[in-house]
Protein backbone atom coordinates (compact mmCIF):
# COMPACT_ATOMS: atom_id res chain seq x y z
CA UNK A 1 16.88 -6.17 6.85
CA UNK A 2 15.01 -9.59 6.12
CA UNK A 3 13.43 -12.01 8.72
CA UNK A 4 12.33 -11.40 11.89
CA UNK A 5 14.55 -8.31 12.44
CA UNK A 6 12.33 -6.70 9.84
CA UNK A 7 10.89 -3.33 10.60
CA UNK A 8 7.58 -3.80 9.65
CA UNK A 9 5.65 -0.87 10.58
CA UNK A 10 8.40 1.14 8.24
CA UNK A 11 7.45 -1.02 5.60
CA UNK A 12 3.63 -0.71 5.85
CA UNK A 13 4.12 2.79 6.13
CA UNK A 14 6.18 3.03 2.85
CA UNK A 15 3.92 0.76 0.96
CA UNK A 16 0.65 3.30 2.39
CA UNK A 17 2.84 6.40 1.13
CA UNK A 18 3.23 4.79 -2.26
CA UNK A 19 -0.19 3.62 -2.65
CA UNK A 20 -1.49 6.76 -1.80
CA UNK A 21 0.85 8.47 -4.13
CA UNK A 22 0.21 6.25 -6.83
CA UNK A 23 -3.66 6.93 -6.46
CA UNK A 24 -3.37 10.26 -6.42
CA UNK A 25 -1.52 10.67 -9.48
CA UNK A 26 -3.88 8.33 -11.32
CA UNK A 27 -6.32 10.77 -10.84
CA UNK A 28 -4.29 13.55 -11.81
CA UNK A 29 -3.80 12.15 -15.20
CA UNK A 30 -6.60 12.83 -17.72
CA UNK A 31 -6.44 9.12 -19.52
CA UNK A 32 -9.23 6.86 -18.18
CA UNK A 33 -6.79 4.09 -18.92
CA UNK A 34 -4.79 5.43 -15.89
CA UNK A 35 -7.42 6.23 -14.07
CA UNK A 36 -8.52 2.81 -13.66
CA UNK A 37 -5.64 0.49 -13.66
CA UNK A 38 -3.79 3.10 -11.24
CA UNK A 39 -6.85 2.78 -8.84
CA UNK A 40 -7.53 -0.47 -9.63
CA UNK A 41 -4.04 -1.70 -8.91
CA UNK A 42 -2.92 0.98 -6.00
CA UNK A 43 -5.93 -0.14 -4.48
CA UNK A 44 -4.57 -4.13 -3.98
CA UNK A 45 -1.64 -2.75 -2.67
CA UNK A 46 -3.21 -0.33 -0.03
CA UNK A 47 -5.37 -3.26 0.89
CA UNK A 48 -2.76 -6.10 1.15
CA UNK A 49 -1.10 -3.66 3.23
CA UNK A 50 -4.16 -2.96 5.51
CA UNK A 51 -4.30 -7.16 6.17
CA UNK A 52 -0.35 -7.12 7.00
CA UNK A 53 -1.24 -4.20 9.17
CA UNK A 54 -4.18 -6.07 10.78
CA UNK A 55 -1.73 -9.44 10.90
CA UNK A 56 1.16 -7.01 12.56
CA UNK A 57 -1.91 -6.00 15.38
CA UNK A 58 -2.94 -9.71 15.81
CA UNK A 59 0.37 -10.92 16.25
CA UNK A 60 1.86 -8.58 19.16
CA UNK A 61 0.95 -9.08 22.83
C-alpha cells in the first residue's frame, strides 16, 4: 500500500531485518572488500531507518 494507508512499522521492521542480515553476512565473508562496503552501506540503511523510526514516534499522539 502507498500513502498514508502505509504500514510503516512493517516497513521499518523489514528494512531492520535486512540491514541486520546484510551486516551479518558481510562479516561472514572473508573479503575485506565486503566487509566494508556491506557495513559501510547496511549501516545507512539501519540508520535512515532508525530517523523514520524516530519521525514515526514524533509524529503519533
Amino acid at each position: 500500500m502507498r500513502g498514508s494507508n502505509a504500514n510503516l512499522t512493517m516497513g521499518i521492521s523489514v528494512f531492520t531485518v535486512l540491514s541486520v542480515l546484510g551486516i551479518i553476512f558481510a562479516i561472514i565473508s572473508k573479503k575485506l572488500w565486503f566487509i566494508i562496503t556491506g557495513i559501510l552501506l547496511n549501516g545507512s540503511v539501519l540508520v535512515f531507518t532508525y530517523f523514520l523510526l524516530l519521525a514515526v514516534g514524533i509524529s503519533e499522539p
